[in-house]
PDB file of N, CA and C in Angstrom:
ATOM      1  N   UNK A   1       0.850  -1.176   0.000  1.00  0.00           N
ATOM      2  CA  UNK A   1       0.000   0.000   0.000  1.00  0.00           C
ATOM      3  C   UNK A   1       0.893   1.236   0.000  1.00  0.00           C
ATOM      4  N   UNK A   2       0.470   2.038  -1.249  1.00  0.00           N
ATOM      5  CA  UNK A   2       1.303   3.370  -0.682  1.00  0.00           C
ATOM      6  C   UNK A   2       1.192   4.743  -0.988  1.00  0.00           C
ATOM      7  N   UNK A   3       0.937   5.358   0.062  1.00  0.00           N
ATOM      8  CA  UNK A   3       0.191   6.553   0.116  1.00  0.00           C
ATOM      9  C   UNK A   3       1.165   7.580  -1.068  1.00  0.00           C
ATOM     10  N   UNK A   4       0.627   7.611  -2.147  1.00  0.00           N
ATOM     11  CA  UNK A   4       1.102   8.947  -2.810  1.00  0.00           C
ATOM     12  C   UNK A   4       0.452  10.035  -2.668  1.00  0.00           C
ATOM     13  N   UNK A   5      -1.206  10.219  -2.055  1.00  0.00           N
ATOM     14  CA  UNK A   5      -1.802  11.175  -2.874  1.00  0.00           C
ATOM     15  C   UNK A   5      -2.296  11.930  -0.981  1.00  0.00           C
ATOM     16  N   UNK A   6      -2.198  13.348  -0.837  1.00  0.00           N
ATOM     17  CA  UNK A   6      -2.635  14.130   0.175  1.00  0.00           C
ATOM     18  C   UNK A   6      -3.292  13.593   0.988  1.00  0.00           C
ATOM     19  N   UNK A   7      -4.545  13.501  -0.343  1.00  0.00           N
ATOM     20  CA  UNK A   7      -5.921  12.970   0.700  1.00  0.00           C
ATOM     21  C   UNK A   7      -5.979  11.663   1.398  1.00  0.00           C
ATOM     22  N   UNK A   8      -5.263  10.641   0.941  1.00  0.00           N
ATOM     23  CA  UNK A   8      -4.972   9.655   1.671  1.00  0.00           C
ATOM     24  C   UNK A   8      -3.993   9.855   2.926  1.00  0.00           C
ATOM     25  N   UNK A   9      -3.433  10.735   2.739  1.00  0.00           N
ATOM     26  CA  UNK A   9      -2.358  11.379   3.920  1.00  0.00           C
ATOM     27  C   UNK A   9      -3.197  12.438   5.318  1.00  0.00           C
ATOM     28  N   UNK A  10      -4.038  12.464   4.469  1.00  0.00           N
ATOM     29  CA  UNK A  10      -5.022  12.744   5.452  1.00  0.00           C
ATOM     30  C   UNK A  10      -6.018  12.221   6.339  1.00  0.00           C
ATOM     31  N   UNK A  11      -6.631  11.346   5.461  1.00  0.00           N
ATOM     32  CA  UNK A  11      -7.398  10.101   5.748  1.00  0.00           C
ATOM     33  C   UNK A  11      -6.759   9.511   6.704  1.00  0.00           C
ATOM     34  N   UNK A  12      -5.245   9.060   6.736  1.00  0.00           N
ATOM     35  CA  UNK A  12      -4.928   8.132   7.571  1.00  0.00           C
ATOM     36  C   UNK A  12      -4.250   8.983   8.829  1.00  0.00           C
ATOM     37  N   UNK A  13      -4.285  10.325   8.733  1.00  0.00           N
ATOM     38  CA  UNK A  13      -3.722  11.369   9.711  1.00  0.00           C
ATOM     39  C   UNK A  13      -5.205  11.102  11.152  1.00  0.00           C
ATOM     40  N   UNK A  14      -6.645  11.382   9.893  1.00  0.00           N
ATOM     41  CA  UNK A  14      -7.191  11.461  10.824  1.00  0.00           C
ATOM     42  C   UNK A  14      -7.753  10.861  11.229  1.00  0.00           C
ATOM     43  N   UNK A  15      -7.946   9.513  11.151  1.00  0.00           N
ATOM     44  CA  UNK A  15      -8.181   7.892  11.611  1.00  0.00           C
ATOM     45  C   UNK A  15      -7.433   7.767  12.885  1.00  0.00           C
ATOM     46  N   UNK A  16      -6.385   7.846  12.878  1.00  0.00           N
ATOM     47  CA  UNK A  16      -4.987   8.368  13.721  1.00  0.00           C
ATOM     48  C   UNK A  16      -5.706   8.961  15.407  1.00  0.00           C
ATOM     49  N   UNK A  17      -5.832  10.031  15.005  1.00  0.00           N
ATOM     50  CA  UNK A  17      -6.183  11.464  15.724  1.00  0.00           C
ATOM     51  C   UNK A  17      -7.494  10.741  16.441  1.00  0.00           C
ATOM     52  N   UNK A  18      -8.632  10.325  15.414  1.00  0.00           N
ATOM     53  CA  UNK A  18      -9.952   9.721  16.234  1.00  0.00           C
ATOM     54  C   UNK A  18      -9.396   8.638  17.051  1.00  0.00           C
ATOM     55  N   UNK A  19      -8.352   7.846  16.247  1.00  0.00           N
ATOM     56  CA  UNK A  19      -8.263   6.712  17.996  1.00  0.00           C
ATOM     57  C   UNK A  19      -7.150   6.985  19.302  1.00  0.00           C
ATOM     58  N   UNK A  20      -6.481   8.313  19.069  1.00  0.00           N
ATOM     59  CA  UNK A  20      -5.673   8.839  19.895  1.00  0.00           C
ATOM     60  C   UNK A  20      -6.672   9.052  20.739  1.00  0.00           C
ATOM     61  N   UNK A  21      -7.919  10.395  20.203  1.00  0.00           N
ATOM     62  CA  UNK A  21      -8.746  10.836  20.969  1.00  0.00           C
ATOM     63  C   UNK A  21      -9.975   9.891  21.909  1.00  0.00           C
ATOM     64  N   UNK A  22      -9.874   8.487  20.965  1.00  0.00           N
ATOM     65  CA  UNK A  22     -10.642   7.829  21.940  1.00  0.00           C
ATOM     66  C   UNK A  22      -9.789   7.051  23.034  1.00  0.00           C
ATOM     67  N   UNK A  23      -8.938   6.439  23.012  1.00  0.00           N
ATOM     68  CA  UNK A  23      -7.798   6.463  23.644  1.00  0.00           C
ATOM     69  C   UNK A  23      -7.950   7.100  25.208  1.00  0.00           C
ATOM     70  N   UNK A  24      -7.380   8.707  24.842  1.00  0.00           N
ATOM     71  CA  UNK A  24      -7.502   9.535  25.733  1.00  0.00           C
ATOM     72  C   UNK A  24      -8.840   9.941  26.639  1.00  0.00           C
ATOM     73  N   UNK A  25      -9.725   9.339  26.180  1.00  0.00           N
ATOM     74  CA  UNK A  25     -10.944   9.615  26.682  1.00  0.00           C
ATOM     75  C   UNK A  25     -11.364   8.359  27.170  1.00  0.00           C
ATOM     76  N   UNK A  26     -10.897   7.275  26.913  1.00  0.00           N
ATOM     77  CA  UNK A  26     -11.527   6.062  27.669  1.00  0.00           C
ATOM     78  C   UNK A  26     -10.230   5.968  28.841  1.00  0.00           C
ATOM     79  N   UNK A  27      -9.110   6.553  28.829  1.00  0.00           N
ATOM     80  CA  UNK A  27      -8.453   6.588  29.868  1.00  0.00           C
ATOM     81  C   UNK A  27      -8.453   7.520  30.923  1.00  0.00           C
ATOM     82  N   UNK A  28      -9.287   9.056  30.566  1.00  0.00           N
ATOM     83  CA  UNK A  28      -9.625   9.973  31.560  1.00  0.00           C
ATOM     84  C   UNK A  28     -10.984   9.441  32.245  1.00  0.00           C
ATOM     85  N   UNK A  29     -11.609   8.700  31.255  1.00  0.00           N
ATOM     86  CA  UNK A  29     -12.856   8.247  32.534  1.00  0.00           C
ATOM     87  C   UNK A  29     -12.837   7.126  33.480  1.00  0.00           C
ATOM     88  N   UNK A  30     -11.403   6.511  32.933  1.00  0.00           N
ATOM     89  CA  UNK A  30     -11.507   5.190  33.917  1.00  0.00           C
ATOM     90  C   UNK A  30     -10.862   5.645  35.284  1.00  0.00           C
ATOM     91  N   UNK A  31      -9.787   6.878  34.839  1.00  0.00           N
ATOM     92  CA  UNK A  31      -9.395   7.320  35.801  1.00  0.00           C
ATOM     93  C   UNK A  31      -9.874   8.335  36.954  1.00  0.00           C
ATOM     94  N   UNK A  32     -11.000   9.057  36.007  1.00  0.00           N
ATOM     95  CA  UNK A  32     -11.960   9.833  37.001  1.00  0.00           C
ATOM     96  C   UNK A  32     -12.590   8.625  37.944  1.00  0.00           C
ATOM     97  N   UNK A  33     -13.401   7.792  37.419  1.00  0.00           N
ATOM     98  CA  UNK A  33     -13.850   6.717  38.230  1.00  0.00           C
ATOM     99  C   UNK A  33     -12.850   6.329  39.449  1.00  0.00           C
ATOM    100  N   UNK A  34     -11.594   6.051  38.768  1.00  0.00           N
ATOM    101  CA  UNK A  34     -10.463   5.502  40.502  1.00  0.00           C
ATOM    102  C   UNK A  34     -10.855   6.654  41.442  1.00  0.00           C
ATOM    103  N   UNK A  35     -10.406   7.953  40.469  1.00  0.00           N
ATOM    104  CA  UNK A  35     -10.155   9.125  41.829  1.00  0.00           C
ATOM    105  C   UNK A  35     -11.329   9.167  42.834  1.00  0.00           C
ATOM    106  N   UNK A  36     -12.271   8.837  42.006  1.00  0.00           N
ATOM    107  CA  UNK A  36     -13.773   8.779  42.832  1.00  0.00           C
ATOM    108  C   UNK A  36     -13.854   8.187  43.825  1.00  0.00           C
ATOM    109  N   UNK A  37     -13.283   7.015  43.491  1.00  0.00           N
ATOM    110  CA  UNK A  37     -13.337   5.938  45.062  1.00  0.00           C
ATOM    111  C   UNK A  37     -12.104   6.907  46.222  1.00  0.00           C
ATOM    112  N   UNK A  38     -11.643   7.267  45.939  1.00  0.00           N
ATOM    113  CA  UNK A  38     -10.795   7.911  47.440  1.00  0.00           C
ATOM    114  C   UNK A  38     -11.274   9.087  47.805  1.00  0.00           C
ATOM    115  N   UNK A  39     -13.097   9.762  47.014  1.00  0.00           N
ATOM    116  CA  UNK A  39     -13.436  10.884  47.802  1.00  0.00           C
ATOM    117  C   UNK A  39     -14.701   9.775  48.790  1.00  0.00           C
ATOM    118  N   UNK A  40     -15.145  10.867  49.781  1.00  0.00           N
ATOM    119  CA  UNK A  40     -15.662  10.424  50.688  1.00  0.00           C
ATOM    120  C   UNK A  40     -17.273  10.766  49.799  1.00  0.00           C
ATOM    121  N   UNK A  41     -18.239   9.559  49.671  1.00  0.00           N
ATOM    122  CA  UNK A  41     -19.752  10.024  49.443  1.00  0.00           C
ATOM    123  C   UNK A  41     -20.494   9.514  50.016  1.00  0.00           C
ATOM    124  N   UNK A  42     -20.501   9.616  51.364  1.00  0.00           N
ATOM    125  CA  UNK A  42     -21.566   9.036  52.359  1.00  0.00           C
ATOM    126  C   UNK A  42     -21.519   7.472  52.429  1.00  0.00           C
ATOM    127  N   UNK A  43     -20.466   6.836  51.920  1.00  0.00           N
ATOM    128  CA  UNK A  43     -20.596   5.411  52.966  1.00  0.00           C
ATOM    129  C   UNK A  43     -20.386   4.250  52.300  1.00  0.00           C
ATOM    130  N   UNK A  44     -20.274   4.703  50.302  1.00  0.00           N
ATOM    131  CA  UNK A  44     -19.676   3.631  49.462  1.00  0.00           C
ATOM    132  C   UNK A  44     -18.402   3.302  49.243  1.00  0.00           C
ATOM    133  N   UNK A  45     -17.740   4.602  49.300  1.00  0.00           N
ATOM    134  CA  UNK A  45     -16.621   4.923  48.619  1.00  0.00           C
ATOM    135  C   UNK A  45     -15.546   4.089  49.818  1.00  0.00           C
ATOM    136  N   UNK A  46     -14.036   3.915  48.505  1.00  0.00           N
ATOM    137  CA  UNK A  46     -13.142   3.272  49.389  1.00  0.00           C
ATOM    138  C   UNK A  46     -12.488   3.850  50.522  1.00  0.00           C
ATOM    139  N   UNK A  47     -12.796   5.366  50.499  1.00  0.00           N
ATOM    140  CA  UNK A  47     -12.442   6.520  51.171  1.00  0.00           C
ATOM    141  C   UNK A  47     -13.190   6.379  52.391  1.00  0.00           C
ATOM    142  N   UNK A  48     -14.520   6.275  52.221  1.00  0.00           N
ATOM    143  CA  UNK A  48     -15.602   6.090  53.413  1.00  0.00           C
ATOM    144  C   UNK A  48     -15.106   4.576  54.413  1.00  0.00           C
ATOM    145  N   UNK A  49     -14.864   3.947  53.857  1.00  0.00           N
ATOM    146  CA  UNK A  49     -14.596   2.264  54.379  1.00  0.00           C
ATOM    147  C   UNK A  49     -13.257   2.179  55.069  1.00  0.00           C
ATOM    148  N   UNK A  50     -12.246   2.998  54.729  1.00  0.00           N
ATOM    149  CA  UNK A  50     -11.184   3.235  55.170  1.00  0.00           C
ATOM    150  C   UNK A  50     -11.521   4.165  56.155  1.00  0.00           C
ATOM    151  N   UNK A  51     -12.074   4.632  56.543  1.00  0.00           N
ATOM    152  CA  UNK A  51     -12.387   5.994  57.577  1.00  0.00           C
ATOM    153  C   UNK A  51     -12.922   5.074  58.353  1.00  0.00           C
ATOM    154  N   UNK A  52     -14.437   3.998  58.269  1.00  0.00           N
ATOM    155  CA  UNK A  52     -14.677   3.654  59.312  1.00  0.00           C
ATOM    156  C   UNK A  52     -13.947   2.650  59.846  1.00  0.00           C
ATOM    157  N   UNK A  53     -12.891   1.722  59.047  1.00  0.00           N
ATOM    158  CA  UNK A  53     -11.915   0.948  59.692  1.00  0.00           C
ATOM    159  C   UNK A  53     -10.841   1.551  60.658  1.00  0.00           C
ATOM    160  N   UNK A  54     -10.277   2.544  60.332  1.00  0.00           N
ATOM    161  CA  UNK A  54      -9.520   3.387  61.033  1.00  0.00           C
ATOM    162  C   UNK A  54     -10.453   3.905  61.986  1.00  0.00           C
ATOM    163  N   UNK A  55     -11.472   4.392  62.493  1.00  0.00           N
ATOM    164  CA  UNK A  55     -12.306   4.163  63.806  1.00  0.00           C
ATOM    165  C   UNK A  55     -12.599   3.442  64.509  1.00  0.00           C
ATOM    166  N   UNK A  56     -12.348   1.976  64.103  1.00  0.00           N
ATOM    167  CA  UNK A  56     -12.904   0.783  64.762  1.00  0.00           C
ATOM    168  C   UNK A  56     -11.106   0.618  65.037  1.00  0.00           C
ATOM    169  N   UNK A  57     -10.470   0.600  64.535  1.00  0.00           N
ATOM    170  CA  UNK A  57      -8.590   0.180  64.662  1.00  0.00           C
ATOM    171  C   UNK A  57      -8.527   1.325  65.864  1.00  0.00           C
ATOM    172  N   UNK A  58      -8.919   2.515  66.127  1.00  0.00           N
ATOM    173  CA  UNK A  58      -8.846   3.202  67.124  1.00  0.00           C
ATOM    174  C   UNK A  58      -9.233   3.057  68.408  1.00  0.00           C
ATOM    175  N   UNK A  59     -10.478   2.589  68.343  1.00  0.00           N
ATOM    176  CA  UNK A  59     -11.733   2.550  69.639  1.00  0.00           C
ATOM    177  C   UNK A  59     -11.012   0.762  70.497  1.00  0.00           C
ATOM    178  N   UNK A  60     -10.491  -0.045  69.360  1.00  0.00           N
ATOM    179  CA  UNK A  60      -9.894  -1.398  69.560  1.00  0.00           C
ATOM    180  C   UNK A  60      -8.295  -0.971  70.142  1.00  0.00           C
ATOM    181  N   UNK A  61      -7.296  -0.014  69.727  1.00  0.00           N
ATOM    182  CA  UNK A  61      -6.074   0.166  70.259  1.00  0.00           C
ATOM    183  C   UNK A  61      -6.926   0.918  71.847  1.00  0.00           C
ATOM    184  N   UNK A  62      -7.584   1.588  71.979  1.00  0.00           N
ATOM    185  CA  UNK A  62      -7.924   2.399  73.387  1.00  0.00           C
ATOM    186  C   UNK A  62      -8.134   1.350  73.972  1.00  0.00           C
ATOM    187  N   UNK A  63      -8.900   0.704  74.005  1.00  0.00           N
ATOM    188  CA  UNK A  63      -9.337  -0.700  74.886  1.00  0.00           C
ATOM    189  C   UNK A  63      -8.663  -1.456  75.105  1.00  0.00           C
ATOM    190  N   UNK A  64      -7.320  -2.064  74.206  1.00  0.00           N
ATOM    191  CA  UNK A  64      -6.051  -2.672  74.519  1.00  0.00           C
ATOM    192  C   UNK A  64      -5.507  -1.739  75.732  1.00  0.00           C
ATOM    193  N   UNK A  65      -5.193  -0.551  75.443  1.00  0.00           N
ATOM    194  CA  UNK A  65      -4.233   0.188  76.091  1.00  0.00           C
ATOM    195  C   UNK A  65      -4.778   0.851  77.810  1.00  0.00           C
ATOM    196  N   UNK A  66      -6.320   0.594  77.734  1.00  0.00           N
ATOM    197  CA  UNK A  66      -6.890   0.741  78.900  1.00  0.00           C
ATOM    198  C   UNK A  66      -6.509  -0.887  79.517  1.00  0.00           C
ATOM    199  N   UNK A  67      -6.556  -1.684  78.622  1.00  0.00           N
ATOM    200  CA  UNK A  67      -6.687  -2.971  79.298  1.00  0.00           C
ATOM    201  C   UNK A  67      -5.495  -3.359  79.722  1.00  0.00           C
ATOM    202  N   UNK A  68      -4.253  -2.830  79.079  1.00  0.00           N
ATOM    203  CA  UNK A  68      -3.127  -2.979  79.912  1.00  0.00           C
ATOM    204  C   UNK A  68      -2.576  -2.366  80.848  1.00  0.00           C
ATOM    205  N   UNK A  69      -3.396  -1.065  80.863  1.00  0.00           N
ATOM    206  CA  UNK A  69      -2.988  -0.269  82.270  1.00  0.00           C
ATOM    207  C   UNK A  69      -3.452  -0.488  83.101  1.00  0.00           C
ATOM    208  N   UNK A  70      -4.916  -1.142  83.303  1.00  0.00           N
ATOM    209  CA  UNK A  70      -5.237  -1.845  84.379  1.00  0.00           C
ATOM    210  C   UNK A  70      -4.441  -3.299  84.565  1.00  0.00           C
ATOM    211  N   UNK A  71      -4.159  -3.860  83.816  1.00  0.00           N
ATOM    212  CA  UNK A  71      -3.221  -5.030  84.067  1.00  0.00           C
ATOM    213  C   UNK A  71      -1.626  -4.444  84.796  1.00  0.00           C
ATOM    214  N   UNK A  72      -1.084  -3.817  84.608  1.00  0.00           N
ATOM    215  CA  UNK A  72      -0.120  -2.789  84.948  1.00  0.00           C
ATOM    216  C   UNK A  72      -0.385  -2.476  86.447  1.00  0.00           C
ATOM    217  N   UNK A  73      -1.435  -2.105  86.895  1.00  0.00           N
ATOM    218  CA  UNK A  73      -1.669  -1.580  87.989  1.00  0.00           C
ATOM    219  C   UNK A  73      -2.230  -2.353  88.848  1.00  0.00           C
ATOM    220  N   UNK A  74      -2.749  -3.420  88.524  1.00  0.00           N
ATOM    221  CA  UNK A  74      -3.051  -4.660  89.341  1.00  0.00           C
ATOM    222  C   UNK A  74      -2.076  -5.381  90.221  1.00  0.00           C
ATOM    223  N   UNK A  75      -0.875  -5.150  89.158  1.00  0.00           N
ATOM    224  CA  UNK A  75       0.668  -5.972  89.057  1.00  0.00           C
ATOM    225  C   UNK A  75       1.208  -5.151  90.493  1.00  0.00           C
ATOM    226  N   UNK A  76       0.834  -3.881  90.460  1.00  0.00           N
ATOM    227  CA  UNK A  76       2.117  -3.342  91.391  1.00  0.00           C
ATOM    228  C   UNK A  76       0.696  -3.163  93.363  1.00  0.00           C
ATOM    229  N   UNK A  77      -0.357  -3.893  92.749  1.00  0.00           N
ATOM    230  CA  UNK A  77      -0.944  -4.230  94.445  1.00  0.00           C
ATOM    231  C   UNK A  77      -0.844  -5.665  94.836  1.00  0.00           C
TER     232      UNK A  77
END
């Protein structure tokens, strides 16, 4: 095959260009979608699930750390 003539130089310029542009556009929405999961929207998001694990990993280290200071202080009556 071989392009001598403009318009074929064009043709295949902008065949080109349409799958660059789809390309670029099926990769900005997959990526809007990720960013989505690390905002917070009331209770789906991976952002939300990570927030309430890190509350429960909190409320669980206090209760260890109460539970060893009373173990601690038991020790020295």
């Amino acid at each position: 095959m071989s392009i001598d003539n403009p318009s074929q130089i064009l043709t295949l310029l902008s065949i080109a260009a349409i799958i660059i542009g789809v390309l670029f556009w099926l990769i900005d929405s997959r990526l809007n979608k990720v960013m989505a999961e690390f905002q917070p929207n009331g209770g789906a998001s991976v952002r939300d699930q990570l927030d309430r694990i890190e509350k429960k990993v909190d409320a669980v280290e206090t209760k260890v750390d109460g539970h060893i200071t009373w173990h601690m202080n038991q020790k020295g009556t």
